[in-house]
N, C-alpha and C. Protein backbone atom coordinates (compact mmCIF):
# COMPACT_ATOMS: atom_id res chain seq x y z
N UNK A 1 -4.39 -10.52 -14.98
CA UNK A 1 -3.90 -10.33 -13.61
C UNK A 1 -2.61 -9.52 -13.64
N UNK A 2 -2.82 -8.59 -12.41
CA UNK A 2 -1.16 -7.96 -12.52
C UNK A 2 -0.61 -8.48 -12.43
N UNK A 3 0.85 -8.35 -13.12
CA UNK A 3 2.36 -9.22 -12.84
C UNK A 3 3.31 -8.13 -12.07
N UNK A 4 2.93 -8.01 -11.32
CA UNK A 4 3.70 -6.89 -10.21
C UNK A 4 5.03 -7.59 -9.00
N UNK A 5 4.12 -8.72 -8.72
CA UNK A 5 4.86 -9.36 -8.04
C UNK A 5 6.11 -9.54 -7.55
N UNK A 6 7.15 -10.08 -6.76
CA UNK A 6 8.32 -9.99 -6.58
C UNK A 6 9.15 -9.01 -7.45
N UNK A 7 8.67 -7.78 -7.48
CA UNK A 7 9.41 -6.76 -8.16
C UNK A 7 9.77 -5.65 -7.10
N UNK A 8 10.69 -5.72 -6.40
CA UNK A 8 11.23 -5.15 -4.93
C UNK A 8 12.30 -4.51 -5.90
N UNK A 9 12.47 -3.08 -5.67
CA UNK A 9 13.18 -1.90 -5.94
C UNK A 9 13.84 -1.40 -4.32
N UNK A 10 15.00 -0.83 -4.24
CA UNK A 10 15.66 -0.34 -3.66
C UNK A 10 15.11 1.25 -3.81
N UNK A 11 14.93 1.89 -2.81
CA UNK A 11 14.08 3.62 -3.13
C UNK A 11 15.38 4.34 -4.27
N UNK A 12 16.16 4.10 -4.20
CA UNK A 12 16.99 4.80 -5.11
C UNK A 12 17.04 3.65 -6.80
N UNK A 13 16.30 2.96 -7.02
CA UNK A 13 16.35 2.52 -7.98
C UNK A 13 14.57 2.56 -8.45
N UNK A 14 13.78 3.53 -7.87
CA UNK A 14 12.39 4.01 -8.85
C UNK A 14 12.37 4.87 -9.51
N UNK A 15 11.15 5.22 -10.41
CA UNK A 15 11.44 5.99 -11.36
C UNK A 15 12.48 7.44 -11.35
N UNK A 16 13.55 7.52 -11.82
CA UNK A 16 14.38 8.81 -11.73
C UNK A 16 13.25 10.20 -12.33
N UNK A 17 12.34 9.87 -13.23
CA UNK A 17 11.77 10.95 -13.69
C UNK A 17 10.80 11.23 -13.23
N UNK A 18 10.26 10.59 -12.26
CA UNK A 18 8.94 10.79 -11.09
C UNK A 18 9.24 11.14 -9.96
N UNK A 19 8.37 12.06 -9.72
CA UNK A 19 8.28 12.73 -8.18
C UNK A 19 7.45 11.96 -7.45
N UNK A 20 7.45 10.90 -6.53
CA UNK A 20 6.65 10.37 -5.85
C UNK A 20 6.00 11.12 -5.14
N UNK A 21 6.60 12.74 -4.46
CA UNK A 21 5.06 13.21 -4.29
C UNK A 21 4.07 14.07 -5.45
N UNK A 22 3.94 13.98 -6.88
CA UNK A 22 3.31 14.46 -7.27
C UNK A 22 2.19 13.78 -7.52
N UNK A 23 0.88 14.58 -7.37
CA UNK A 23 -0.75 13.94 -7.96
C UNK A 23 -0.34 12.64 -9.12
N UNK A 24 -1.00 11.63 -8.32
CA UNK A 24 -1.07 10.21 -9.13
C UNK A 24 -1.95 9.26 -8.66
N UNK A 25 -1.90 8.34 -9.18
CA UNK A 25 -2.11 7.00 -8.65
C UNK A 25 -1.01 5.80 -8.57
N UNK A 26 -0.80 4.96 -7.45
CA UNK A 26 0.02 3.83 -7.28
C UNK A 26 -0.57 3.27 -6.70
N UNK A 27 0.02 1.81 -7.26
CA UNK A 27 -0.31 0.55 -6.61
C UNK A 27 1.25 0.03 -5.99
N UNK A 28 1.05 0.00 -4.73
CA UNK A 28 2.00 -0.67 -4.15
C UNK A 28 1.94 -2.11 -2.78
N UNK A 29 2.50 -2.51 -2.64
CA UNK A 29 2.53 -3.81 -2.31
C UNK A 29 3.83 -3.77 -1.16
N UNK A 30 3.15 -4.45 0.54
CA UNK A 30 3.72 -4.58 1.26
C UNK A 30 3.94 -5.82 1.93
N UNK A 31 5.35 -6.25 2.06
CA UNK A 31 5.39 -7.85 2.57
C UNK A 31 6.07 -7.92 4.10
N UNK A 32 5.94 -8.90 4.46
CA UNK A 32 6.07 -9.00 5.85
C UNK A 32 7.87 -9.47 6.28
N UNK A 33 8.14 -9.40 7.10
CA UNK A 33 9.84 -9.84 6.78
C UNK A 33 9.47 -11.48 6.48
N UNK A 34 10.45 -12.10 5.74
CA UNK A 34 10.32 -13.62 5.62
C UNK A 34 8.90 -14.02 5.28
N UNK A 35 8.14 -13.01 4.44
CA UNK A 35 6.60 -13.34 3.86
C UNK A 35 6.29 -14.54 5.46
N UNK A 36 6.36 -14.14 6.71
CA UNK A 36 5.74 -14.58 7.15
C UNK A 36 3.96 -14.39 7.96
N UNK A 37 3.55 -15.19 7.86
CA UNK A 37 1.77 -15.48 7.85
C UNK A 37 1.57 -14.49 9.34
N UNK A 38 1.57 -13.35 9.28
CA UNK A 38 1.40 -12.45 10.45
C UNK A 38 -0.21 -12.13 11.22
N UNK A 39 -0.64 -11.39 9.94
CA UNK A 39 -1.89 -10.91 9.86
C UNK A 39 -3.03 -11.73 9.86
N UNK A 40 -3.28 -13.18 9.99
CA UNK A 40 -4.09 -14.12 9.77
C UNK A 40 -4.55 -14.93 9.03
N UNK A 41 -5.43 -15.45 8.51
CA UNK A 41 -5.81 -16.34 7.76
C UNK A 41 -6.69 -16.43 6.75
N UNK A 42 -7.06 -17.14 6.03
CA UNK A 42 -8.01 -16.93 4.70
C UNK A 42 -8.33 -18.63 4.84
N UNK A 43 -9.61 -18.59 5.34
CA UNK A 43 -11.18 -19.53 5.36
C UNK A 43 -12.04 -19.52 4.12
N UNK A 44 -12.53 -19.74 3.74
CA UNK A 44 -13.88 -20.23 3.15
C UNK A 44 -14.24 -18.31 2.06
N UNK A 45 -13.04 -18.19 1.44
CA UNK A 45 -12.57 -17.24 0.30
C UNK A 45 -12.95 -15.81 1.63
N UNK A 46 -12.73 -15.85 2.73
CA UNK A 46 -11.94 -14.58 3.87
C UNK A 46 -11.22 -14.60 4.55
N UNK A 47 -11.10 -13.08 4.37
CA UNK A 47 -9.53 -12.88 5.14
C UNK A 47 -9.91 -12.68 6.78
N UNK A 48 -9.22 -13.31 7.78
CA UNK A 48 -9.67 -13.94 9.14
C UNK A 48 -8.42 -13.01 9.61
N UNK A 49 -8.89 -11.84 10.49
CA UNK A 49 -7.08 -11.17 10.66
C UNK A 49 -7.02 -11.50 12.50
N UNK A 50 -5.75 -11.64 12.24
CA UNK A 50 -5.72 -12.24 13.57
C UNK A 50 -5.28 -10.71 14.62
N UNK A 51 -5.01 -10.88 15.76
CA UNK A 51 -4.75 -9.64 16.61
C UNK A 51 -3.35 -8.61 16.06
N UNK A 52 -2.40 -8.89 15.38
CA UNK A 52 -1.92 -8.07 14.48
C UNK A 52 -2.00 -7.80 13.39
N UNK A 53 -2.99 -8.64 12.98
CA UNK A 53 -3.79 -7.86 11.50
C UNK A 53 -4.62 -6.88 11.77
N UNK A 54 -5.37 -6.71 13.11
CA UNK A 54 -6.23 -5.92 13.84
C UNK A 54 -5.53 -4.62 13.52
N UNK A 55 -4.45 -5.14 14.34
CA UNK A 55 -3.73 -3.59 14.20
C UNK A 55 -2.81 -3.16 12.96
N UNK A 56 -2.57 -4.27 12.36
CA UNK A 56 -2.07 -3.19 11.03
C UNK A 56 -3.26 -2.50 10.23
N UNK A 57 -4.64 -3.49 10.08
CA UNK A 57 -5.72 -2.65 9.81
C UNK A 57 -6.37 -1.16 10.59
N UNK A 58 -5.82 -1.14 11.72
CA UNK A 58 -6.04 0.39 12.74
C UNK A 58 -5.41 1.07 12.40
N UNK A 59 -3.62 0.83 12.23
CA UNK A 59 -2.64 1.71 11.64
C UNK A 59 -2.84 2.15 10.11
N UNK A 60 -3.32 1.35 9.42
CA UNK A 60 -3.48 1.86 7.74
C UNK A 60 -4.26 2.96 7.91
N UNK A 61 -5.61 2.75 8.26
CA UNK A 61 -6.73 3.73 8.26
C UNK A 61 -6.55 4.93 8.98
N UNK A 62 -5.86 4.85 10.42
CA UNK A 62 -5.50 5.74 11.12
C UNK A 62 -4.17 6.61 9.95
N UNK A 63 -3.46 6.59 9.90
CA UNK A 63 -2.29 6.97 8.50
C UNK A 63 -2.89 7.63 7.52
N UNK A 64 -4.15 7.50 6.79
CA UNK A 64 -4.83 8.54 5.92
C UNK A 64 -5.25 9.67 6.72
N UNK A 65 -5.64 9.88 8.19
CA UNK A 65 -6.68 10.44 9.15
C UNK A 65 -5.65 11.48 8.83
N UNK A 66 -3.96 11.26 8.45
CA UNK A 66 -2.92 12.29 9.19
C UNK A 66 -2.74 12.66 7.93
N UNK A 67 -3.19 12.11 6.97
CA UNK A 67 -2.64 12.80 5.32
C UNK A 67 -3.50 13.18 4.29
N UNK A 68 -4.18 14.49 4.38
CA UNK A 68 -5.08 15.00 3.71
C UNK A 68 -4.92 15.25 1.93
N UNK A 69 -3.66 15.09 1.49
CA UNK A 69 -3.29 14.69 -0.03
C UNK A 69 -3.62 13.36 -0.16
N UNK A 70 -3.67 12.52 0.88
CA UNK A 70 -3.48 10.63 0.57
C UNK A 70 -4.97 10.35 1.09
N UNK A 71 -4.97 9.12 -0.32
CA UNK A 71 -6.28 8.72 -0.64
C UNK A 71 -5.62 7.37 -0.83
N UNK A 72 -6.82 6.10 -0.15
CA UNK A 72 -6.91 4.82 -0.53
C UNK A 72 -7.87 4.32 -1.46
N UNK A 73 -7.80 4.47 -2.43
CA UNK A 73 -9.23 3.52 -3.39
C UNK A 73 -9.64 2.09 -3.32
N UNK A 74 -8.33 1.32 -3.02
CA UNK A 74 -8.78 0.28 -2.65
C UNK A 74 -7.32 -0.21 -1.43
N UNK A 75 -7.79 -1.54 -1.29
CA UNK A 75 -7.04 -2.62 -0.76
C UNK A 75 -6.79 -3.27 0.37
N UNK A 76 -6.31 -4.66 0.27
CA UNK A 76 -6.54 -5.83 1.10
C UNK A 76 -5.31 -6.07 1.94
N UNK A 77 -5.72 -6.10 3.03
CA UNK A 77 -4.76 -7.07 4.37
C UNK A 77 -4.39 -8.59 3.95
N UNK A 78 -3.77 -9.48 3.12
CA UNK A 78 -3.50 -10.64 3.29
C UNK A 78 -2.52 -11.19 4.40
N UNK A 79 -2.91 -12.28 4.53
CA UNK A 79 -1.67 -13.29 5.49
C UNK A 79 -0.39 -12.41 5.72
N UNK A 80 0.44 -12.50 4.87
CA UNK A 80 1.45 -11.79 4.71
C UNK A 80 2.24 -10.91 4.29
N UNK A 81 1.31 -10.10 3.67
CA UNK A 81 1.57 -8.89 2.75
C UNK A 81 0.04 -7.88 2.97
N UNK A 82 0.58 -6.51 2.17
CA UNK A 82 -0.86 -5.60 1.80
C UNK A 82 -0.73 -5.21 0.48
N UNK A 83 -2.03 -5.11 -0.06
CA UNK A 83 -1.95 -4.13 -1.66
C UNK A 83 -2.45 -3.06 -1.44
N UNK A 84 -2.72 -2.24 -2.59
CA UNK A 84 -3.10 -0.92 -2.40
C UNK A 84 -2.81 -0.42 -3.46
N UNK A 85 -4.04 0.62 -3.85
CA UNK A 85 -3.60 1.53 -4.71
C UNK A 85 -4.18 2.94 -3.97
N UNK A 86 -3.01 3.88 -4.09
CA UNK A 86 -2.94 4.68 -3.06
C UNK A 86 -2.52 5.91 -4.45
N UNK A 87 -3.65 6.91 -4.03
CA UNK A 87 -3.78 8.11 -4.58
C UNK A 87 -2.89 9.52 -3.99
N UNK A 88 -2.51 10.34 -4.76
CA UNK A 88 -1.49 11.78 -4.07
C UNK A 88 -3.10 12.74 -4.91
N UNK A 89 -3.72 13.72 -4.17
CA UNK A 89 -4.32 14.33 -4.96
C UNK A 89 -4.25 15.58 -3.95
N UNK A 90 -3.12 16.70 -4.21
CA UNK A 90 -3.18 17.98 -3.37
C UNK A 90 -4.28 19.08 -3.77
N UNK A 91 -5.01 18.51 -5.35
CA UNK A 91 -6.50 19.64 -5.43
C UNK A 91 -7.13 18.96 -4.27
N UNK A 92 -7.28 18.10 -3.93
CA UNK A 92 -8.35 18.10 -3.19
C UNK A 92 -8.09 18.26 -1.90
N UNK A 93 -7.49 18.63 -1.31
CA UNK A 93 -6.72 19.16 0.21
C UNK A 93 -8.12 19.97 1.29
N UNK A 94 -8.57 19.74 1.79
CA UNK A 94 -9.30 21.13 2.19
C UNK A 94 -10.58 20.60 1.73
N UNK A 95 -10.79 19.85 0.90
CA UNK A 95 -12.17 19.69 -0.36
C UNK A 95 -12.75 18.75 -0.11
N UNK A 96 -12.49 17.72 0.95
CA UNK A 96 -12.94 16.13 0.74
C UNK A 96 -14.25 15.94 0.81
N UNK A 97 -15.15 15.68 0.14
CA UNK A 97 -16.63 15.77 -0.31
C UNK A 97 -17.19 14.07 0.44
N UNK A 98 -16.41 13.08 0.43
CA UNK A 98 -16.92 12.02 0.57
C UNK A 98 -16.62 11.48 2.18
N UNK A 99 -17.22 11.64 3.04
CA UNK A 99 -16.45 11.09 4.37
C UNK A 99 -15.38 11.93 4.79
N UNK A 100 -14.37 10.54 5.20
CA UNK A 100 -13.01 11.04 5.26
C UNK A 100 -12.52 10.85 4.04
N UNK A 101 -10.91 11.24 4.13
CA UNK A 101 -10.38 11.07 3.06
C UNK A 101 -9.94 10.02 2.66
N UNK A 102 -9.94 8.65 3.27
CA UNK A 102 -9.44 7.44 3.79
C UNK A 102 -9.53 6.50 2.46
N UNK A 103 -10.75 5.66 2.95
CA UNK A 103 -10.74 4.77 1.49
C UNK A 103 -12.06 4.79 1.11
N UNK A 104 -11.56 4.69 -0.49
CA UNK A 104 -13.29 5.51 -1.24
C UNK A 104 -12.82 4.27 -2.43
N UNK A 105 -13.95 4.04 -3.06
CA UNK A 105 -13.96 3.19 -3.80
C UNK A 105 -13.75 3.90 -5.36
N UNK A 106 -14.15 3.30 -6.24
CA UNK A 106 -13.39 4.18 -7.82
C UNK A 106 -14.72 4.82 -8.24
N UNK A 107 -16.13 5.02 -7.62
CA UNK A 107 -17.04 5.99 -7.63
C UNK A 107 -16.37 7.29 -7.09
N UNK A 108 -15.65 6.99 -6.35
CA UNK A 108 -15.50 8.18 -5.02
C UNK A 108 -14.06 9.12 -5.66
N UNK A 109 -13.35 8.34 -6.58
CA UNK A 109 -12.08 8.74 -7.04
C UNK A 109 -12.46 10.21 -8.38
N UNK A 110 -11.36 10.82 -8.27
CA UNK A 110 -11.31 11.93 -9.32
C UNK A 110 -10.86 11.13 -10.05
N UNK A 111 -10.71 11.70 -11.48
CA UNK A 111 -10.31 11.20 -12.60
C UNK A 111 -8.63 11.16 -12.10
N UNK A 112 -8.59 10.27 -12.95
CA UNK A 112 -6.82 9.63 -12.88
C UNK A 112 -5.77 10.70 -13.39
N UNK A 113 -4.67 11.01 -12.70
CA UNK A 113 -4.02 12.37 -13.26
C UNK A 113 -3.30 11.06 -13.92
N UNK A 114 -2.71 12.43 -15.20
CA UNK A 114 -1.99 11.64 -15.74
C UNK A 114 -0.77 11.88 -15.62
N UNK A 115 0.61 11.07 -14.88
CA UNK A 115 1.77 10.77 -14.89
C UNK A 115 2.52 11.69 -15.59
N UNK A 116 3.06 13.07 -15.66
CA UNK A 116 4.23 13.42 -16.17
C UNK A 116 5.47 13.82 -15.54
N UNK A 117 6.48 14.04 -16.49
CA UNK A 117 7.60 13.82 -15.54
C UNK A 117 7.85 15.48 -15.06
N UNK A 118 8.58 15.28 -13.76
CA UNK A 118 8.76 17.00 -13.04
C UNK A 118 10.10 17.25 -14.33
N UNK A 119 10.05 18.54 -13.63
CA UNK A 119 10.78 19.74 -14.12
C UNK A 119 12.53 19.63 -13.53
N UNK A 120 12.27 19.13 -12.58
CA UNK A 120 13.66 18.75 -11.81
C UNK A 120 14.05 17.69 -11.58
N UNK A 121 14.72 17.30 -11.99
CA UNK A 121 14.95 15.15 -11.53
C UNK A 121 16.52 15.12 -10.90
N UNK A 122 16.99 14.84 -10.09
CA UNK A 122 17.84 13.96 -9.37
C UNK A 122 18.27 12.53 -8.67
N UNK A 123 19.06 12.92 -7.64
CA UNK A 123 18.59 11.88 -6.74
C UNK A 123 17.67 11.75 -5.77
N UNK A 124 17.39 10.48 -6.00
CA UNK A 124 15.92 10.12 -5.07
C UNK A 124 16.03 9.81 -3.51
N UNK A 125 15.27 10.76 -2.91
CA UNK A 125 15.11 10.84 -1.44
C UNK A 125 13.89 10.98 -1.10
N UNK A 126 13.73 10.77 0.42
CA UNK A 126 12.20 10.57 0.67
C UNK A 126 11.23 12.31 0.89
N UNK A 127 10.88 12.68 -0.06
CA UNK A 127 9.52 13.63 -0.38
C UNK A 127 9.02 13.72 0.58
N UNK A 128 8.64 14.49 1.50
CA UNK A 128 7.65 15.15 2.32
C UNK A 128 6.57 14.70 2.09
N UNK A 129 5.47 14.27 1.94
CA UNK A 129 3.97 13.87 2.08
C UNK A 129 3.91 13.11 0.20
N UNK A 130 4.95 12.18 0.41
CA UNK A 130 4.98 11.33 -0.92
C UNK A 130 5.00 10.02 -0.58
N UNK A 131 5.15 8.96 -1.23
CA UNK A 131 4.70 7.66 -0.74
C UNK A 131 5.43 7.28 -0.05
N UNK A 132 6.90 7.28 -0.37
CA UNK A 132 7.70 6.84 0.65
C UNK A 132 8.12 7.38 2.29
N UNK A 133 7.33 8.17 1.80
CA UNK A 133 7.23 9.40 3.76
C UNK A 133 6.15 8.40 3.87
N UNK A 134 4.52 8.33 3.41
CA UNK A 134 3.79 7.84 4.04
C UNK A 134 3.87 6.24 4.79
N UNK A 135 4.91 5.76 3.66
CA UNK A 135 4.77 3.92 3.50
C UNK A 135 5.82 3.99 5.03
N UNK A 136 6.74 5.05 5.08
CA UNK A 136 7.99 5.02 6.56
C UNK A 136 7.28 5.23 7.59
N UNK A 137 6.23 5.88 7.47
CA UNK A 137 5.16 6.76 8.53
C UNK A 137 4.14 5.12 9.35
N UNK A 138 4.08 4.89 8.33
CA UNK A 138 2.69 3.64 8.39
C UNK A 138 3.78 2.08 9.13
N UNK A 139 4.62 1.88 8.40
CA UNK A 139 5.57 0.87 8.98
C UNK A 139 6.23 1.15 10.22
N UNK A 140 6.57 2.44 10.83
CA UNK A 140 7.15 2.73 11.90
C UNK A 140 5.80 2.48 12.89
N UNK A 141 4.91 2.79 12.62
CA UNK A 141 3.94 3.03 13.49
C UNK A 141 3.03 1.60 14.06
N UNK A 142 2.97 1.02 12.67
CA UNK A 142 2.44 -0.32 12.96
C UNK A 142 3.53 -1.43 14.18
N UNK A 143 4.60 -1.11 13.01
CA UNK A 143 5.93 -2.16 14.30
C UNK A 143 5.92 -1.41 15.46
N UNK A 144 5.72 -0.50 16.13
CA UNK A 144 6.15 -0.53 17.14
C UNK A 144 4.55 -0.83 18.33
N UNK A 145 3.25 -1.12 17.56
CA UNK A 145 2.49 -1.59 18.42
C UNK A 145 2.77 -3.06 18.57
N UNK A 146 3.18 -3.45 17.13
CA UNK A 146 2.93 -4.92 17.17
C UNK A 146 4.02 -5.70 18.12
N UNK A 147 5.08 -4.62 18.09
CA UNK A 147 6.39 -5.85 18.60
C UNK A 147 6.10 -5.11 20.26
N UNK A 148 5.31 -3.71 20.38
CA UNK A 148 4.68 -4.31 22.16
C UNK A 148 4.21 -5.52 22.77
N UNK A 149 3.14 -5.13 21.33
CA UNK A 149 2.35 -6.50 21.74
C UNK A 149 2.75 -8.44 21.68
N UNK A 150 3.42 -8.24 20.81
CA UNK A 150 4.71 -9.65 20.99
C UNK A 150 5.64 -9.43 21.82
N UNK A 151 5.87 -8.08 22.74
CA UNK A 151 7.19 -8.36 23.28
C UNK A 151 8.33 -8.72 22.27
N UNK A 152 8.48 -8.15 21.94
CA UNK A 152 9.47 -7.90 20.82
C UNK A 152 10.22 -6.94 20.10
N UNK A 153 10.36 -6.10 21.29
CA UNK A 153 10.83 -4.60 20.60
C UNK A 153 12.32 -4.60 19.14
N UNK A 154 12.74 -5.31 19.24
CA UNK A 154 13.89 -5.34 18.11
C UNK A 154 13.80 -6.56 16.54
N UNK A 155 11.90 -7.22 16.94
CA UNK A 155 11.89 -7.79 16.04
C UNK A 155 11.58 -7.60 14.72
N UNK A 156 11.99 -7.78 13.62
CA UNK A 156 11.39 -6.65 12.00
C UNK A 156 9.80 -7.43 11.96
N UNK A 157 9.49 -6.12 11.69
CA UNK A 157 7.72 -6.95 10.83
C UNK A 157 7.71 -7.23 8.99
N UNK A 158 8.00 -5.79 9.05
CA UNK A 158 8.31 -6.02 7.50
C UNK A 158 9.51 -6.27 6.72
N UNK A 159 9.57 -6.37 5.49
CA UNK A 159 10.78 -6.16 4.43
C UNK A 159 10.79 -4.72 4.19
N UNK A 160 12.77 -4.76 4.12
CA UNK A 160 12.83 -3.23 4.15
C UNK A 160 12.31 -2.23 3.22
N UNK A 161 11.88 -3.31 1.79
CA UNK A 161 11.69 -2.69 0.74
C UNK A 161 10.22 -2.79 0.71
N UNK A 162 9.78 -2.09 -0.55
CA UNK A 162 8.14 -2.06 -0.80
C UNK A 162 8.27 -1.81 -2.46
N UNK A 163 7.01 -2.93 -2.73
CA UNK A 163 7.12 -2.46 -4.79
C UNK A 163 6.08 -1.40 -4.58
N UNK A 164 6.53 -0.10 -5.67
CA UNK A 164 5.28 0.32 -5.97
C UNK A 164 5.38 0.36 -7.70
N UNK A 165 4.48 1.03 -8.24
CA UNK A 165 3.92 1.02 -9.75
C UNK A 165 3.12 2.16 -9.54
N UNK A 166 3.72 2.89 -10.71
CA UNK A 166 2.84 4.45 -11.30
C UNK A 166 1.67 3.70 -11.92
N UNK A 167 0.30 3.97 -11.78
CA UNK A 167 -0.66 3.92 -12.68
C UNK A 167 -0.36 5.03 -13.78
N UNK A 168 -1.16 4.31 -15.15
CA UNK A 168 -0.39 5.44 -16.03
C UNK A 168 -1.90 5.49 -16.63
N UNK A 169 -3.10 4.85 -16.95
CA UNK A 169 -4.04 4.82 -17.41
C UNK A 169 -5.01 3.97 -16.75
N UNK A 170 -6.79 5.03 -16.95
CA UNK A 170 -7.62 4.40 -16.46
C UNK A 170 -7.68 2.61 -16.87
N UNK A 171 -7.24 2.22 -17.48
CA UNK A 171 -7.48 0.56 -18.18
C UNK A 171 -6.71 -0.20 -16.90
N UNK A 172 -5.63 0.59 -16.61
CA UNK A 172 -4.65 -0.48 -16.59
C UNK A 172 -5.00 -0.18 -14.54
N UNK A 173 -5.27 1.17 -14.30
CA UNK A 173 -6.10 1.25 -12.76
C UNK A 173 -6.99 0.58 -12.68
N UNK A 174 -8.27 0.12 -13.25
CA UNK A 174 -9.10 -0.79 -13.32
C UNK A 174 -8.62 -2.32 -13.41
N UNK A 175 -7.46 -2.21 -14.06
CA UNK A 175 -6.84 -3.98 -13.93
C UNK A 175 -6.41 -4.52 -12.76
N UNK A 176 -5.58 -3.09 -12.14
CA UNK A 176 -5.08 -3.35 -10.41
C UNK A 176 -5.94 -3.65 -9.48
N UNK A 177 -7.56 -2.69 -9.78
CA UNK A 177 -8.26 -2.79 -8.87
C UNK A 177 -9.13 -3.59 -8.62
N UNK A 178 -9.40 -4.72 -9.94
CA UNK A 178 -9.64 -6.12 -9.87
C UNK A 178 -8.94 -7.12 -9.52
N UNK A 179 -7.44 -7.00 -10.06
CA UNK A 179 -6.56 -8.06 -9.11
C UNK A 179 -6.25 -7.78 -7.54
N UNK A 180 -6.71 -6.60 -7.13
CA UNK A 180 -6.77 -6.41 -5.53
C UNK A 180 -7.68 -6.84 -5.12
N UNK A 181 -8.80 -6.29 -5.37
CA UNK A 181 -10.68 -6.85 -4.90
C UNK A 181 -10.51 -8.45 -5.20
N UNK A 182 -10.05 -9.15 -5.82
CA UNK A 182 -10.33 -10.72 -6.33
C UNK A 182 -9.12 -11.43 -5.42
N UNK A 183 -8.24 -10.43 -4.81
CA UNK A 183 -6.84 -11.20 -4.59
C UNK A 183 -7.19 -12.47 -3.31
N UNK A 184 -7.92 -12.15 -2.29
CA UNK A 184 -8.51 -13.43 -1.38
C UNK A 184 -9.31 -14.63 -1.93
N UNK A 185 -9.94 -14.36 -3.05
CA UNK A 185 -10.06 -15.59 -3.52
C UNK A 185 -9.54 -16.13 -4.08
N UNK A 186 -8.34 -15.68 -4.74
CA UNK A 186 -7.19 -16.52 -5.44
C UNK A 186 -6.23 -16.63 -5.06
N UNK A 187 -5.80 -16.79 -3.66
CA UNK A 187 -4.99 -16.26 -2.83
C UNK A 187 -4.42 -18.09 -2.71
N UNK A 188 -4.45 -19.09 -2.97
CA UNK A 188 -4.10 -20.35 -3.03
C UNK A 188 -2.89 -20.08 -4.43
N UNK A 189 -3.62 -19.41 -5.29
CA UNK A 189 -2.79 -19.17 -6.40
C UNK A 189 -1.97 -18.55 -6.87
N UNK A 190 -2.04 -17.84 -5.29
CA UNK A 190 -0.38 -16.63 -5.22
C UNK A 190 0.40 -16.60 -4.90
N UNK A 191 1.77 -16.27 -5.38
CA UNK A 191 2.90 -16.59 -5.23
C UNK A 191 3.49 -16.16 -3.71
N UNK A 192 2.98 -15.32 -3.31
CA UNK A 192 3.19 -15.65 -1.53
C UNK A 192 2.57 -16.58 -0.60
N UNK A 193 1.49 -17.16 -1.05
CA UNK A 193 1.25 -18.35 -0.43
C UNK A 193 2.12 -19.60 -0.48
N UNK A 194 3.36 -19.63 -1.28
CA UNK A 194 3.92 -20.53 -1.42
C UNK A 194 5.01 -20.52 -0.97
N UNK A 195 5.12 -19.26 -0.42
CA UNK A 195 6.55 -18.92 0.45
C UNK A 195 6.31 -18.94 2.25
N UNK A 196 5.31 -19.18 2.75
CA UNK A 196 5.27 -19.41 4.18
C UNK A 196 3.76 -20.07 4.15
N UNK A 197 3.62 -21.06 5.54
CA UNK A 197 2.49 -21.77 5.91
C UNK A 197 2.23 -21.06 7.33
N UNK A 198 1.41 -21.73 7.39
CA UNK A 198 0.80 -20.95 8.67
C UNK A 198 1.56 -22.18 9.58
């Protein structure tokens, strides 16, 4: 199982030698402010999303529609958080052979680029059509239906931060994408279930 968990980075404390927008794969992980139980519930090993899980599930999918480099291969809506492993692939711009470009399963994926470091490294700011543009893009958009819909215009949905993780090899993408696909049924046994009740 991944050990990814409670590993929250500040955007200026990820990799200095990675370009978050260059061709990759990541798995990253989104929590709710106060890991609280937003999105709904988990019954009889499913995930039950309640009317703002509705819509953070409209806003995810809608968010690829606008980003023709960004690809979802996998991932799950829980209670109080999302996973994901979320692809940058600018060959394929223009090219998308399968559907949309949205979410394709690891049939549907190109081979895994492999991770090297750019040519230029500094300080880290948010990239134009890189994860952290998309992850600001997707969180702005979701909070401001949801806190309509609560009447709640000044309330946070999420935590300010988000973990992500470079995939660096097919082994270890295949490990993520089993602890994502399996994560509702073991979801008693995860460490955010133990931080809020419904």
């Amino acid at each position: 199982m991944a050990k990814f968990q409670n590993k929250y980075r500040n955007e200026s404390a990820r990799a200095s030698w990675w370009n978050y927008a260059n061709d990759g794969a990541y798995f990253v992980t989104i929590c709710t402010a106060g890991r609280e139980w937003l999105f709904g519930e988990i019954s009889n090993n499913e995930m039950n999303l309640s009317p703002i899980g509705e819509m953070v599930y409209q806003e995810w999918n809608i968010s690829f529609d606008m980003r023709a480099e960004l690809f979802c291969d996998t991932f799950v809506i829980m209670p109080n958080h999302i996973h994901a492993i979320l692809r940058i692939d600018n060959g394929m711009v223009g090219t998308h052979g399968v559907g949309t470009h949205g979410i394709v399963g690891t049939h549907g994926r190109a081979s895994l680029p492999s991770p090297t470091p750019p040519t230029n490294t500094g300080v880290a700011y948010r990239t134009p059509k890189s994860i952290s543009s998309f992850m600001a893009g997707f969180k702005s958009a979701a909070t401001k239906r949801i806190n309509e819909y609560r009447i709640s215009p000044k309330m946070p949905v999420w935590q300010t931060r988000f973990h992500d993780h470079i995939i660096r090899n097919d082994a270890e993408y295949q490990r993520i994408y089993n602890y994502i696909e399996t994560n509702i049924q073991n979801w008693e046994k995860d460490t955010f279930f133990k931080n809020e009740t419904p």
